[in-house]
N, C-alpha and C. Protein backbone atom coordinates (compact mmCIF):
# COMPACT_ATOMS: atom_id res chain seq x y z
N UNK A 1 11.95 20.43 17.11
CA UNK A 1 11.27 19.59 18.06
C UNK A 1 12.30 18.66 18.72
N UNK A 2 12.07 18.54 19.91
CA UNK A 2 13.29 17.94 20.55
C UNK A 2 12.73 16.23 20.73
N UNK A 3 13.81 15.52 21.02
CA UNK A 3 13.66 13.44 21.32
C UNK A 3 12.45 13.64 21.78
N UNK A 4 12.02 14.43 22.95
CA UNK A 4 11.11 13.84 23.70
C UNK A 4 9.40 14.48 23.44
N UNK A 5 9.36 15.66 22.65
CA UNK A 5 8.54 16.42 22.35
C UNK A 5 8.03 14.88 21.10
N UNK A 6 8.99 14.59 20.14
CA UNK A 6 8.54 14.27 18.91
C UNK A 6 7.94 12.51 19.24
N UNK A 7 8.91 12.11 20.61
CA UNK A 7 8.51 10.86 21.26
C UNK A 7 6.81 10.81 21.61
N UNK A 8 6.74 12.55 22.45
CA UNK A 8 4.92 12.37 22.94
C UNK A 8 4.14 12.74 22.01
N UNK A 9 4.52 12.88 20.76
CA UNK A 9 3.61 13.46 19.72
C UNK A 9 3.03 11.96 18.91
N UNK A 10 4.75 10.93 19.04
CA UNK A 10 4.37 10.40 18.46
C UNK A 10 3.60 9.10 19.27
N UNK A 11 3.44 8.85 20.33
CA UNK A 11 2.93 8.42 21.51
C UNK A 11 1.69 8.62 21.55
N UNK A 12 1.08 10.07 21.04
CA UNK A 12 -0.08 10.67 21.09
C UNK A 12 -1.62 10.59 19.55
N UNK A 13 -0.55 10.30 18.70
CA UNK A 13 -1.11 9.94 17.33
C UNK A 13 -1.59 7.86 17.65
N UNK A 14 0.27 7.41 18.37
CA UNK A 14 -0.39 5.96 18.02
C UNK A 14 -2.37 6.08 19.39
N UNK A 15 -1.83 6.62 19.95
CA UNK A 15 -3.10 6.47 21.18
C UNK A 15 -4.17 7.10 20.73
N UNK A 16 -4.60 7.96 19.40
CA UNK A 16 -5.67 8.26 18.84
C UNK A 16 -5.65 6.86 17.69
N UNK A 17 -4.90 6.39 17.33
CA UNK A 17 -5.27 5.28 15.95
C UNK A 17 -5.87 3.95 17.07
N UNK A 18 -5.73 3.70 18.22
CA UNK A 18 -6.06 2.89 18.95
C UNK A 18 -7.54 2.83 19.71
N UNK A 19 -7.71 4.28 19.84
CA UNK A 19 -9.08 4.66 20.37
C UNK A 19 -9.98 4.31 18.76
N UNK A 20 -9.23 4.73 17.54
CA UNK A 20 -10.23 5.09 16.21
C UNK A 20 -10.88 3.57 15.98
N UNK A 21 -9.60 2.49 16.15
CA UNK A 21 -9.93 1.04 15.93
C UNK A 21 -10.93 0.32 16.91
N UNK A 22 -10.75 0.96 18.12
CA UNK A 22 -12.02 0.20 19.35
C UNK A 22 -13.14 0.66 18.70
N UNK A 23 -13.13 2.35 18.49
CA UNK A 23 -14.47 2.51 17.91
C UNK A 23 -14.96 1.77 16.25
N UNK A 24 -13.81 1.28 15.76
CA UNK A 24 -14.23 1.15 14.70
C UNK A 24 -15.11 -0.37 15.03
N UNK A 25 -14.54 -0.95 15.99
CA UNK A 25 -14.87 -2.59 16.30
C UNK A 25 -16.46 -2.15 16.59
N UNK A 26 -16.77 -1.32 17.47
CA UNK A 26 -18.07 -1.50 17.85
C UNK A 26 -19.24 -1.10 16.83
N UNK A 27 -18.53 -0.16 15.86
CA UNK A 27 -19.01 0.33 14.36
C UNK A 27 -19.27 -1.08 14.01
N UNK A 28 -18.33 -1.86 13.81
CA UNK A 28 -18.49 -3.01 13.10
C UNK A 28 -19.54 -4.14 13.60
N UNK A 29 -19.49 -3.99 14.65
CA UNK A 29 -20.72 -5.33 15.44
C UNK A 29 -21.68 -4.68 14.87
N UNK A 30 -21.99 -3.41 15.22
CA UNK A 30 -23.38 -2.34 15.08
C UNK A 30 -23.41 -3.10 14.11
N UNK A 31 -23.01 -2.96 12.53
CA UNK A 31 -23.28 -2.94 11.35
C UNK A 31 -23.79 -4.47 11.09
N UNK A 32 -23.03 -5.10 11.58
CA UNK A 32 -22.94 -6.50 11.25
C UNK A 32 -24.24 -7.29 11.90
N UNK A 33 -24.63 -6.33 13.27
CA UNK A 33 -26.20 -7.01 14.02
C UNK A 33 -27.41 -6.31 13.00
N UNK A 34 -27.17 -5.41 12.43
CA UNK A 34 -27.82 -4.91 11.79
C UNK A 34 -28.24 -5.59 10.67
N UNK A 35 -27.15 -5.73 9.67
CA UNK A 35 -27.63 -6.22 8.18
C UNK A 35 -27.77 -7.71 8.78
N UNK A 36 -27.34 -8.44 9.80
CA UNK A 36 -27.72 -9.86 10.28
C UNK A 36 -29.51 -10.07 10.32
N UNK A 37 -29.65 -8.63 11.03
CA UNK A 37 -31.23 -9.08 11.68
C UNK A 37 -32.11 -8.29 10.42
N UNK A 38 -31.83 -7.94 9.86
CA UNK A 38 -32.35 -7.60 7.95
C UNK A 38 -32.45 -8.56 7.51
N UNK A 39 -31.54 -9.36 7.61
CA UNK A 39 -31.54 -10.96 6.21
C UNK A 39 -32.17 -11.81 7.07
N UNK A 40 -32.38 -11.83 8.53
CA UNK A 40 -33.17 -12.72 9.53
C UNK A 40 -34.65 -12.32 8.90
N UNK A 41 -34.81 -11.25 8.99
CA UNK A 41 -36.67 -10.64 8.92
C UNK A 41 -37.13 -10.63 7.70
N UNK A 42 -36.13 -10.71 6.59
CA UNK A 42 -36.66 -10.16 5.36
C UNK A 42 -36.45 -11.94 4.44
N UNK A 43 -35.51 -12.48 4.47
CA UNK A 43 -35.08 -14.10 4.16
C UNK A 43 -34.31 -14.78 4.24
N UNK A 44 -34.86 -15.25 5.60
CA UNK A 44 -34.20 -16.04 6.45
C UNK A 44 -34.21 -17.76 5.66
N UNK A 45 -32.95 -18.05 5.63
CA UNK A 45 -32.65 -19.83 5.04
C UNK A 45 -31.99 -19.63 4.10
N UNK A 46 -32.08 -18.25 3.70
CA UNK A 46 -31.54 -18.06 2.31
C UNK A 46 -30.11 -17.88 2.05
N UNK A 47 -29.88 -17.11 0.98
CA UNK A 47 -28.17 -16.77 0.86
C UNK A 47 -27.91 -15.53 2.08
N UNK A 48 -27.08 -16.14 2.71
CA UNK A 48 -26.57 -15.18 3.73
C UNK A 48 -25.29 -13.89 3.57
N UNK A 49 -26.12 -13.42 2.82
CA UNK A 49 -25.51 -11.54 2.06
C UNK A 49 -24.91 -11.20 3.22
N UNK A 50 -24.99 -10.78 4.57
CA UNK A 50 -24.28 -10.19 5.86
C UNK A 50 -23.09 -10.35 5.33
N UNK A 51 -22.85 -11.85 4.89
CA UNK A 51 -21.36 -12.30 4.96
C UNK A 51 -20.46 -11.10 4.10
N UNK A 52 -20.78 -10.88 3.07
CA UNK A 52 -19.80 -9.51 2.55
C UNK A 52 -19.63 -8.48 3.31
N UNK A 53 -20.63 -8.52 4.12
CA UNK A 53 -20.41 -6.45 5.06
C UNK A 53 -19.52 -7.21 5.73
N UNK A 54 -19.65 -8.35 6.81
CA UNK A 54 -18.66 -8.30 8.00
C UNK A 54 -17.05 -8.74 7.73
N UNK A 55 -17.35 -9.35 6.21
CA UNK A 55 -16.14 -9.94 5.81
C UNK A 55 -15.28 -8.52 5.43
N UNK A 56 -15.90 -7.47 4.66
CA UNK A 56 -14.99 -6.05 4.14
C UNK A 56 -14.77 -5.85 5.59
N UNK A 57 -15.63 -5.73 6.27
CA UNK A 57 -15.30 -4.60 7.18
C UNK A 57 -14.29 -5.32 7.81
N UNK A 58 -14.27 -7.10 8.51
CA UNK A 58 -13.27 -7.17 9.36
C UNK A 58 -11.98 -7.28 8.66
N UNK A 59 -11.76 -7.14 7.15
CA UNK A 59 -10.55 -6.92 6.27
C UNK A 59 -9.85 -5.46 6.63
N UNK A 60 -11.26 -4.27 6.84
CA UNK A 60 -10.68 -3.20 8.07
C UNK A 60 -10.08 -3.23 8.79
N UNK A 61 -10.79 -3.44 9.96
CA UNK A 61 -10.51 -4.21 10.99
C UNK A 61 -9.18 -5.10 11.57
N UNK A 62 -8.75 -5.57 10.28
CA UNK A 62 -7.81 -6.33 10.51
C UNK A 62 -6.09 -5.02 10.42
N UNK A 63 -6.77 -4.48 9.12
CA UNK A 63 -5.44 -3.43 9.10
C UNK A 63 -5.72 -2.42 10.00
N UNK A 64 -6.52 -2.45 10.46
CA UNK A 64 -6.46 -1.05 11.56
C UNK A 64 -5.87 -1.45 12.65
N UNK A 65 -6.50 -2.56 13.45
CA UNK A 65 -5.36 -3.01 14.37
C UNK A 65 -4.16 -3.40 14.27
N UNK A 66 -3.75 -3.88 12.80
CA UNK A 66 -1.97 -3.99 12.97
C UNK A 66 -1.78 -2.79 13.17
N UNK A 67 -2.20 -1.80 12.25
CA UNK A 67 -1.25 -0.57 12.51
C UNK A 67 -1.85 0.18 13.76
N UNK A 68 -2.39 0.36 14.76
CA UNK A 68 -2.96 0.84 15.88
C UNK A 68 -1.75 0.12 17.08
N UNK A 69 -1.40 -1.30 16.80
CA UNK A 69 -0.87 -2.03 18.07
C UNK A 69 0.64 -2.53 17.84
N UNK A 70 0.61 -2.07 16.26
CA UNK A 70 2.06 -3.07 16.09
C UNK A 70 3.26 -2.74 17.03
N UNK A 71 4.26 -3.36 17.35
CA UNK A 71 5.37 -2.86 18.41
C UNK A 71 6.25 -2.18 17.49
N UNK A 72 6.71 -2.32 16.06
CA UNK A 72 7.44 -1.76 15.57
C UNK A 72 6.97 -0.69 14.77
N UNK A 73 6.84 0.51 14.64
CA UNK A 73 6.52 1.63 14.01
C UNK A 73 7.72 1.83 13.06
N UNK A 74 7.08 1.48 11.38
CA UNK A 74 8.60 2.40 10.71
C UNK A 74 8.21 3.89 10.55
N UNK A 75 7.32 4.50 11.52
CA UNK A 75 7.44 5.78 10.70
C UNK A 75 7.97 6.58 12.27
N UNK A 76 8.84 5.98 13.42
CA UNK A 76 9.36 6.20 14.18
C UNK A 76 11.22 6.16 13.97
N UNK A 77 11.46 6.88 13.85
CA UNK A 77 12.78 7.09 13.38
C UNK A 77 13.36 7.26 14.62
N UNK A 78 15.05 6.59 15.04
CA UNK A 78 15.68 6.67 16.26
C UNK A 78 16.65 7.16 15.98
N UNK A 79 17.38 7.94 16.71
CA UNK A 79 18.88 8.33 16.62
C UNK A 79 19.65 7.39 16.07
N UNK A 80 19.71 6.21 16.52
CA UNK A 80 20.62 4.66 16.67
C UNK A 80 20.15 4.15 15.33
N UNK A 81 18.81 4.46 14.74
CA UNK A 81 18.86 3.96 13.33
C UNK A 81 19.14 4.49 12.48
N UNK A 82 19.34 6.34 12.77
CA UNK A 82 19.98 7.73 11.90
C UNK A 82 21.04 7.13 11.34
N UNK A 83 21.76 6.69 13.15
CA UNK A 83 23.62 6.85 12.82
C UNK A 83 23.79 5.27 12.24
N UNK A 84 23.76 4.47 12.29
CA UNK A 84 23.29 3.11 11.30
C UNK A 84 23.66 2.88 10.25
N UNK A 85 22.34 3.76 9.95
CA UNK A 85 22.32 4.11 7.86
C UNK A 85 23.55 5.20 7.90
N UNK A 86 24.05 6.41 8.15
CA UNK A 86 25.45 6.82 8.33
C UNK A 86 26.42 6.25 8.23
N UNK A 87 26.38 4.89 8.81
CA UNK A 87 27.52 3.99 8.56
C UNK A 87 27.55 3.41 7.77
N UNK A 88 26.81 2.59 7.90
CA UNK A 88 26.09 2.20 6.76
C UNK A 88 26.51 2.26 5.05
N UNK A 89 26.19 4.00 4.86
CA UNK A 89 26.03 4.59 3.69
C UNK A 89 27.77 4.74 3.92
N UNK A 90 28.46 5.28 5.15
CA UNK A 90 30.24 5.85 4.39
C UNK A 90 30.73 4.20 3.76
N UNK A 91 30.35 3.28 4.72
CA UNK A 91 31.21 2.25 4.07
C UNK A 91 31.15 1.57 2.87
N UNK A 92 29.71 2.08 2.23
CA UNK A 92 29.36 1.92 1.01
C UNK A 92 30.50 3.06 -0.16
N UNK A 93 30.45 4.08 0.61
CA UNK A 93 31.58 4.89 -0.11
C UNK A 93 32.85 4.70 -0.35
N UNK A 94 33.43 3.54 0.47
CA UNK A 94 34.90 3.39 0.61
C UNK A 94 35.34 2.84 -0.72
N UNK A 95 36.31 2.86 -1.05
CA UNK A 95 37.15 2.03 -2.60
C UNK A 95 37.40 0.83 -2.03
């Protein structure tokens, strides 16, 4: 696979983890208007249970968008960081 093949592949994965997280956000309102208007109809004043669904989920939420938006990808490997560790590693070899 050549620089630029493995560049749009990998271009193409972050732009599906980005679409997965929008959908996951609107998953998450859904859920969260949901079990909201349950504890509204069923007992309301009371202990407000919602709070665990929206709290897990936006703990989701939260790691899905770092890794969906972050600027630095370590699982993007560069030529310039190949030859680096190359150097890196001979001068570790020297006496």
């Amino acid at each position: 696979m050549t620089g630029d093949e493995e560049l749009r592949a990998f271009a193409a994965r972050r732009l599906k983890r980005q679409a997965a997280f929008k959908n996951y956000l609107w998953t998450w309102l859904g859920v969260s208007l949901l079990t909201s208007a349950i504890w509204f109809f069923t007992s309301p004043g009371q202990y407000f249970w919602p709070g665990w669904v929206i709290f897990g989920m936006g703990v989701g939420a939260l790691f899905s968008g770092i890794d969906a938006y972050r600027t630095r990808d370590p699982r993007l490997i560069t030529t310039e960081a190949i030859d680096a560790e190359v150097e890196r590693l001979k001068g570790k070899n020297k006496p």
